[in-house]
Protein backbone atom coordinates (compact mmCIF):
# COMPACT_ATOMS: atom_id res chain seq x y z
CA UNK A 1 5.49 7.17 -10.12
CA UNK A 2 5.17 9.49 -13.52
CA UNK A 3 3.95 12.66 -12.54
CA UNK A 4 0.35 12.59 -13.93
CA UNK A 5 -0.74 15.54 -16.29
CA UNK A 6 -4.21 17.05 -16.41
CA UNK A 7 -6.49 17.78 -14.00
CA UNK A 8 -6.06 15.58 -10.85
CA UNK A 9 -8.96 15.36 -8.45
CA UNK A 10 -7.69 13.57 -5.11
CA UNK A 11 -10.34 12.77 -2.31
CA UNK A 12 -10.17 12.84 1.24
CA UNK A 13 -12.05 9.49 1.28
CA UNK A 14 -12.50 9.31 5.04
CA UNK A 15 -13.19 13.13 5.66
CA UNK A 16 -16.09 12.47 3.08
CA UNK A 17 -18.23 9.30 3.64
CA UNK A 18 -17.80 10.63 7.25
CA UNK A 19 -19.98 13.43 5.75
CA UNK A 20 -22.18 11.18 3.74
CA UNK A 21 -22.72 9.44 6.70
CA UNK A 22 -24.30 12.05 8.79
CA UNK A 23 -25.79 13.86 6.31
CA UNK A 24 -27.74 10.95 3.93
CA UNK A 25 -30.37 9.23 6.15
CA UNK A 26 -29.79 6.02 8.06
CA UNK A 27 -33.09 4.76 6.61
CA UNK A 28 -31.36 3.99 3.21
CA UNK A 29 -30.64 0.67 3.40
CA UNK A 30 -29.39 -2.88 1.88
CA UNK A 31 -32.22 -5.42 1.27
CA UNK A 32 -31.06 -7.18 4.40
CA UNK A 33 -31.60 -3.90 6.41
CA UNK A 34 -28.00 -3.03 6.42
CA UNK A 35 -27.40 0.71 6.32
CA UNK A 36 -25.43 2.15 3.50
CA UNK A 37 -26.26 5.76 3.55
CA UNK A 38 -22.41 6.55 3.54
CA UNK A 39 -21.55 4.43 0.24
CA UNK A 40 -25.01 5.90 -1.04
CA UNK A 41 -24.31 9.21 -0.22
CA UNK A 42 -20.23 8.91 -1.39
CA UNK A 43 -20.82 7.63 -4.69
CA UNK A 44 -23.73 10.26 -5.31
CA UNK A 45 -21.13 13.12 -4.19
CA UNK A 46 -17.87 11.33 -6.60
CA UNK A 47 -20.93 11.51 -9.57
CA UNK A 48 -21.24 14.82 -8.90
CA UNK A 49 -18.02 15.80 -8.81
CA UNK A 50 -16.82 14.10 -12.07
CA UNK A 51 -20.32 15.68 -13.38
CA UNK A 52 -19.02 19.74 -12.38
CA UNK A 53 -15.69 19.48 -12.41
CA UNK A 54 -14.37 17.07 -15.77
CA UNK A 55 -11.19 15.87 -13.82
CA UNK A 56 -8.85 13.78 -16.13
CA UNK A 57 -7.62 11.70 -13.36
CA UNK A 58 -9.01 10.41 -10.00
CA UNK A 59 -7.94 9.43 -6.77
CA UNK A 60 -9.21 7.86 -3.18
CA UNK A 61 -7.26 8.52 -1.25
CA UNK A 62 -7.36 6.40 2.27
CA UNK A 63 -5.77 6.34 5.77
CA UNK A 64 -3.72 3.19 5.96
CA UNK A 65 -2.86 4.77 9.50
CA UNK A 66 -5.00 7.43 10.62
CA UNK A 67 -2.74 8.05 13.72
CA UNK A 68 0.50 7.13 12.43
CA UNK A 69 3.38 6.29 15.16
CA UNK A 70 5.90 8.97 14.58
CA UNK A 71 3.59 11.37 14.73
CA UNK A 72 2.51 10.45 17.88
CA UNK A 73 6.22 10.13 19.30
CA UNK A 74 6.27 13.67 18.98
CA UNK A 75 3.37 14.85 20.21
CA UNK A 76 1.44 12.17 22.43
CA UNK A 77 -1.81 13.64 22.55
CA UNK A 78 -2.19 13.56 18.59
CA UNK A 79 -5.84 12.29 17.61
CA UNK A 80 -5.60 10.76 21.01
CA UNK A 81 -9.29 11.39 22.36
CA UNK A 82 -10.27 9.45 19.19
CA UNK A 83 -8.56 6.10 19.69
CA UNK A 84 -11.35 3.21 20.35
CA UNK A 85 -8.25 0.42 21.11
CA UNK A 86 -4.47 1.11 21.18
CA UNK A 87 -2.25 -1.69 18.96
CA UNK A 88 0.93 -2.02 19.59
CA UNK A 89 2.14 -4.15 16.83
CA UNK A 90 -0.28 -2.13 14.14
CA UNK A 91 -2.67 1.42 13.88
CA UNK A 92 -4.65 2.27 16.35
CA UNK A 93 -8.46 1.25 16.35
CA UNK A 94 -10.18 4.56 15.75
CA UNK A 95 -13.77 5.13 17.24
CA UNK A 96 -16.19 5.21 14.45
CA UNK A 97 -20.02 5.07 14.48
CA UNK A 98 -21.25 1.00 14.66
CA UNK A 99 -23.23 1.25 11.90
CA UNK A 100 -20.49 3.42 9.71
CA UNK A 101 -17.52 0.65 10.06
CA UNK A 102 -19.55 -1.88 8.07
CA UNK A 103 -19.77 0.43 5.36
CA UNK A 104 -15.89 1.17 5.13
CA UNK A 105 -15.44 -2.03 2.96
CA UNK A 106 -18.49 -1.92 0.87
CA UNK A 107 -17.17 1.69 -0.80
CA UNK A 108 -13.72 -0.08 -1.31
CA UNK A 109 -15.20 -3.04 -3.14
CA UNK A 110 -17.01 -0.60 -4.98
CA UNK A 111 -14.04 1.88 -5.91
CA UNK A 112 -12.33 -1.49 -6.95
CA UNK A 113 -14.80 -2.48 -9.15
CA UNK A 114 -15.33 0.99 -10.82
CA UNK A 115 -11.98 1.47 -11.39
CA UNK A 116 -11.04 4.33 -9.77
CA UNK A 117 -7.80 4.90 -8.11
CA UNK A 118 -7.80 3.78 -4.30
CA UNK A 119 -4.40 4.57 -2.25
CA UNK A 120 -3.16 4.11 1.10
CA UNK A 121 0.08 3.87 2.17
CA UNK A 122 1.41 2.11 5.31
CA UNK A 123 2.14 4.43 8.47
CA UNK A 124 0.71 7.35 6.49
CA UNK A 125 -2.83 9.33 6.34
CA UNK A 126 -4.83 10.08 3.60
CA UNK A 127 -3.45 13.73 4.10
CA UNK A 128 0.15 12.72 2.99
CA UNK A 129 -0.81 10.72 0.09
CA UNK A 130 -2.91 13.70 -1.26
CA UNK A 131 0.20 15.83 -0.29
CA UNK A 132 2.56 13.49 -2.68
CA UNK A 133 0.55 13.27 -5.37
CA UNK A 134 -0.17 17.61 -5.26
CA UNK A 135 4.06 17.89 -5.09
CA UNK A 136 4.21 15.87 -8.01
CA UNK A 137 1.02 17.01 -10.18
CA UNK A 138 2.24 18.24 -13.37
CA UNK A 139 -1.55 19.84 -14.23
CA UNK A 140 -3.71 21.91 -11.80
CA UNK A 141 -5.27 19.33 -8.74
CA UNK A 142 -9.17 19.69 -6.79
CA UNK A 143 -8.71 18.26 -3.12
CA UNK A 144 -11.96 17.51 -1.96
CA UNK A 145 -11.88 17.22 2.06
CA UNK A 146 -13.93 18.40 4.95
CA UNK A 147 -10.45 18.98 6.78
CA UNK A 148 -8.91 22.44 6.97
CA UNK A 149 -5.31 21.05 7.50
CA UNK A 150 -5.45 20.67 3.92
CA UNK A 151 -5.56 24.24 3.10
CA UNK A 152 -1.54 24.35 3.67
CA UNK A 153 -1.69 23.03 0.01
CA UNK A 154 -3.39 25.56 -1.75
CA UNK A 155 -1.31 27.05 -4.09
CA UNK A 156 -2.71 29.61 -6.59
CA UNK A 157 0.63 29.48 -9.01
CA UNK A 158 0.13 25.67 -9.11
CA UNK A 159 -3.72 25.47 -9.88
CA UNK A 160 -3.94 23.82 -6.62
CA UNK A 161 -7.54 24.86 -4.30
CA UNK A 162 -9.59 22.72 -1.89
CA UNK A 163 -13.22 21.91 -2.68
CA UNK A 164 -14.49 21.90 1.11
CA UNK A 165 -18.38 20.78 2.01
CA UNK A 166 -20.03 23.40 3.38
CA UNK A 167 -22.74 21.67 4.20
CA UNK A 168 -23.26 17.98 4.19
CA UNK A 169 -21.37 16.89 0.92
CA UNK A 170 -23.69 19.29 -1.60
CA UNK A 171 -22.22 22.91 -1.39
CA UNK A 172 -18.90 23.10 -1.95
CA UNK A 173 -16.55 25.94 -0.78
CA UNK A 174 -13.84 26.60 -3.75
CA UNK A 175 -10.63 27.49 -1.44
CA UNK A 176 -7.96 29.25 -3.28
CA UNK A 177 -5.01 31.94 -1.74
CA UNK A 178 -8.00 34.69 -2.00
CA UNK A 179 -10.87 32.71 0.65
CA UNK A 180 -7.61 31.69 3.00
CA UNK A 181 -6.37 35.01 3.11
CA UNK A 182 -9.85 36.94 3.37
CA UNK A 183 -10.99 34.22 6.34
CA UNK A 184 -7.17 33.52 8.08
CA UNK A 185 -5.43 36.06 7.00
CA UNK A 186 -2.86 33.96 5.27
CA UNK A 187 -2.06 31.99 2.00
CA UNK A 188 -1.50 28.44 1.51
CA UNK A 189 1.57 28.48 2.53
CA UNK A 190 1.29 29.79 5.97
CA UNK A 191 -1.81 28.11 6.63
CA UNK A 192 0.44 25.00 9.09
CA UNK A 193 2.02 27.61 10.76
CA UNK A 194 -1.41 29.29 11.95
CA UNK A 195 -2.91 25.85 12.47
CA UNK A 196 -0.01 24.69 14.23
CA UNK A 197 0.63 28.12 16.87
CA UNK A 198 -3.80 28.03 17.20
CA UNK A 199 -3.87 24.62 17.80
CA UNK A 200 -6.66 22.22 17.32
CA UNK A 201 -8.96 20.28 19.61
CA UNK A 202 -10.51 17.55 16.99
CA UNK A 203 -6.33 16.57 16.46
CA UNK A 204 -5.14 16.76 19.96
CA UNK A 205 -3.14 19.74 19.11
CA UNK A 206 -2.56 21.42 22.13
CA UNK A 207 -1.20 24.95 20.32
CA UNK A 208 0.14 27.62 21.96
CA UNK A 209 -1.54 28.90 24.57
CA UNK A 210 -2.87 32.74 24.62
CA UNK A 211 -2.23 32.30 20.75
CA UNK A 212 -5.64 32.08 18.99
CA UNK A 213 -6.50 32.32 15.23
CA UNK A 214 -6.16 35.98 15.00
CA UNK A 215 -3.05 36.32 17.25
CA UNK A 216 -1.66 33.87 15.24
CA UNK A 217 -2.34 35.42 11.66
CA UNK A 218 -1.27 39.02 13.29
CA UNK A 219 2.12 37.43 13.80
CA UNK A 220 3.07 35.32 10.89
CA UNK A 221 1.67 38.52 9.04
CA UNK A 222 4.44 40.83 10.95
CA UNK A 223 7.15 37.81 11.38
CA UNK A 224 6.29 35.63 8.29
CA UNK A 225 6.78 32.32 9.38
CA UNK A 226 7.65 30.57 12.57
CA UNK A 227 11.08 30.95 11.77
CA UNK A 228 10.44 34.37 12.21
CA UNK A 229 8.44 34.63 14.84
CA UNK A 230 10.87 32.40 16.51
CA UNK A 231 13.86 34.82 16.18
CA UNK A 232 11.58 37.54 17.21
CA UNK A 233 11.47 35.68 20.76
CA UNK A 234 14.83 36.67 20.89
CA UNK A 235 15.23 40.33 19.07
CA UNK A 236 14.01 42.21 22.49
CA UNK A 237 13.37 45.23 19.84
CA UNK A 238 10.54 43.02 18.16
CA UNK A 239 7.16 44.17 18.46
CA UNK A 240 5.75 41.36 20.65
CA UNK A 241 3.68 41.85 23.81
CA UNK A 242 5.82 40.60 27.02
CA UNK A 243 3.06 37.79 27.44
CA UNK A 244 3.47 37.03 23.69
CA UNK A 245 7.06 36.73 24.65
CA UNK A 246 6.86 34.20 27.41
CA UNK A 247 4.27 32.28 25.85
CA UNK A 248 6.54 32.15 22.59
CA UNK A 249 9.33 30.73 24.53
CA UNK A 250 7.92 28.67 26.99
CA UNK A 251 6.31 26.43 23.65
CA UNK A 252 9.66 26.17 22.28
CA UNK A 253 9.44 22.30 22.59
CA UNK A 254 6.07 21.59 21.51
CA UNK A 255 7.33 24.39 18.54
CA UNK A 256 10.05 22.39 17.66
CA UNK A 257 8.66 18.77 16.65
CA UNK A 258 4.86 20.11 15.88
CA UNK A 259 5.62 21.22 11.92
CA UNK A 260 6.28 17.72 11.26
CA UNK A 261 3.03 16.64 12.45
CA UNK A 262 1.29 19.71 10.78
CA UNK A 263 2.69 19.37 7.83
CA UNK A 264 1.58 16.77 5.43
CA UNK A 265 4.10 14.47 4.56
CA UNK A 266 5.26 15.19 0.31
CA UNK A 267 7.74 11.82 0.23
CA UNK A 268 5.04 9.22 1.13
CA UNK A 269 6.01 6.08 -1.48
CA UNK A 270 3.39 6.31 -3.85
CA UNK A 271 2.32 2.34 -5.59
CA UNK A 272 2.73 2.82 -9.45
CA UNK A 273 -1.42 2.77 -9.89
CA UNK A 274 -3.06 4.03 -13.00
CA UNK A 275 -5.10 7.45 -11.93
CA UNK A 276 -6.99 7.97 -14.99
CA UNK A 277 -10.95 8.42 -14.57
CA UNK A 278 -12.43 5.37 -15.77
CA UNK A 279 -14.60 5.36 -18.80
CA UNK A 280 -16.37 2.26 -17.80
CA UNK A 281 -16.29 -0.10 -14.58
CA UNK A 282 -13.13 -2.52 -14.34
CA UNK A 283 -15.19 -5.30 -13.06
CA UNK A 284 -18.60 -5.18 -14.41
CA UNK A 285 -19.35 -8.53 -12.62
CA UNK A 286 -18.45 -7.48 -9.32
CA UNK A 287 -20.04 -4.22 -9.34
CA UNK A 288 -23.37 -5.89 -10.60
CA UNK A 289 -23.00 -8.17 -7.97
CA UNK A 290 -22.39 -5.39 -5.14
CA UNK A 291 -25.41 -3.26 -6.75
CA UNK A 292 -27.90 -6.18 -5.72
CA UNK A 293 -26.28 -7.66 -2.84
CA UNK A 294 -26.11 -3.58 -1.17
CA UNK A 295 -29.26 -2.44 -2.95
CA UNK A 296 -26.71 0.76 -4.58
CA UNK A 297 -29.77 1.31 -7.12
CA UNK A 298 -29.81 5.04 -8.67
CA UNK A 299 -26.36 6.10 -7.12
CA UNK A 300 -24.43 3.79 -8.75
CA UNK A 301 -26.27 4.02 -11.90
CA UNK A 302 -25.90 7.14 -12.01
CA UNK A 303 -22.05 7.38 -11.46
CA UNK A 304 -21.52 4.79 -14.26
CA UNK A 305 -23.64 6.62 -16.34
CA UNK A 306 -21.50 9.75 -15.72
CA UNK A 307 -18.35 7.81 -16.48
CA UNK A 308 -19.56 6.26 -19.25
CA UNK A 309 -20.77 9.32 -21.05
């Protein structure tokens, strides 16, 4: 894939009409009564997003596997209280609201027709293919997400920040080294380690234990990384509490295999798709057609009004 030039905005699809879909009423509906608050809501955030922030290219980014196998093969409990069926011979059926899942491939259909840029990749999140495409951004890149693990890209030398929803999907949080190291205490890059030695309940991360947020930041700030902490496990002149100690050592395996599922894959093999914003829909026909059949109205107006400009 050429490394795209200019400003790259990549979204978190999932993380977002998640978001739309709690925070735009279920009362906005289809003609036939269907809701479609979250493609409502999704295509009225992407409109404003072109609107404030002018990116040259654009990408939607989607889970092909939300819970992908090898992650899972080293640490079982990964994502696993969110797993509606298990499927051996493909993903895992994740438990999403019943009138959400519908939804899902209305905003495709509607990304396709637009035009913009819709990627998944096969045994990979959403998180990995935003993680490719920020390694191999030639221009500054806006990740829009409602998931911290993305901070472990910000990178201030790069032009690389999170825009993260404060608040439904209308305030936005601009995240560069400054915010991470003001709130956690460290940059971008040693925002996996903290996440990984805190843990995290909503990914099945178990953590380890004793080691909270600040513990965490106190010792990647004294250490550096978990290299370093590692080594000072075994340096009996480091300054670590005995508990720290034991605690340290005892999570040597979990250590050992969890920055792989921290960290968000950079190698994921990216399709050769055109990421430029669109100036006007691709498929006028079929976006006309999924305006009346959804009742889109104003949103999508609006959004092609905004691209078209």
């Amino acid at each position: 894939m050429p490394r795209v030039t200019g400003r790259l905005m990549l979204l978190d699809t999932a993380s977002l009409y998640f978001r739309a879909y709690f925070g735009v009423p279920d009362s906005i509906k289809a003609p036939d009564g269907t809701p479609v608050n979250a493609v409502r809501g999704l295509l009225d955030f992407i409109d404003r997003l072109v609107k404030d922030h002018r990116p040259d290219h654009l990408v939607a980014c989607m889970d092909a596997d939300w819970r992908p196998r090898w992650r899972v093969e080293l640490i079982p409990s990964y994502k696993a209280h969110r797993v509606a069926e298990e499927h051996a011979a493909g993903p895992d059926e994740e438990e999403v609201p019943d009138t959400l899942s519908p939804q899902v491939p209305v905003i495709e259909a509607v990304l396709d027709a637009l035009g913009i840029a819709r990627v998944g990749v096969a045994g990979y999140e959403a998180d990995d293919v935003i993680g490719t495409y920020t390694a191999r951004a030639a221009g500054p890149v806006d990740i829009v997400t409602g998931d911290r693990d993305l901070y472990q890209l910000v990178d201030d030398a790069r032009g690389v920040r999170v825009l993260y929803p404060l608040k439904g999907v209308g305030t936005l949080q601009t995240t560069d080294e400054a915010v991470l190291r003001e709130k956690y205490g460290v940059g971008g890059a040693g925002y996996a380690d903290l996440a990984l030695l805190r843990g995290d309940p909503s990914d099945g991360l178990p953590g380890v234990p004793g080691i909270g947020e600040k513990t965490a930041a106190k010792l990647l700030a004294e250490f550096g990384d978990l290299a370093g902490i590692l080594a000072a496990v075994d340096d009996p002149r480091a300054k670590l509490t005995p508990s720290q100690r034991r605690r340290l050592d005892e999570a040597r395996p979990y250590l050992a295999v969890a920055p792989k599922v921290v960290r968000v894959a950079s190698d994921v093999p990216l399709p050769d798709v055109g990421t430029a914003l669109p100036r006007a829909p691709h498929d006028p026909v079929a976006l006309e057609a999924l305006a009346t059949r959804w009742g889109l109205g104003g949103s999508l107006e609006r959004l092609v009004a905004t691209l078209t400009a």
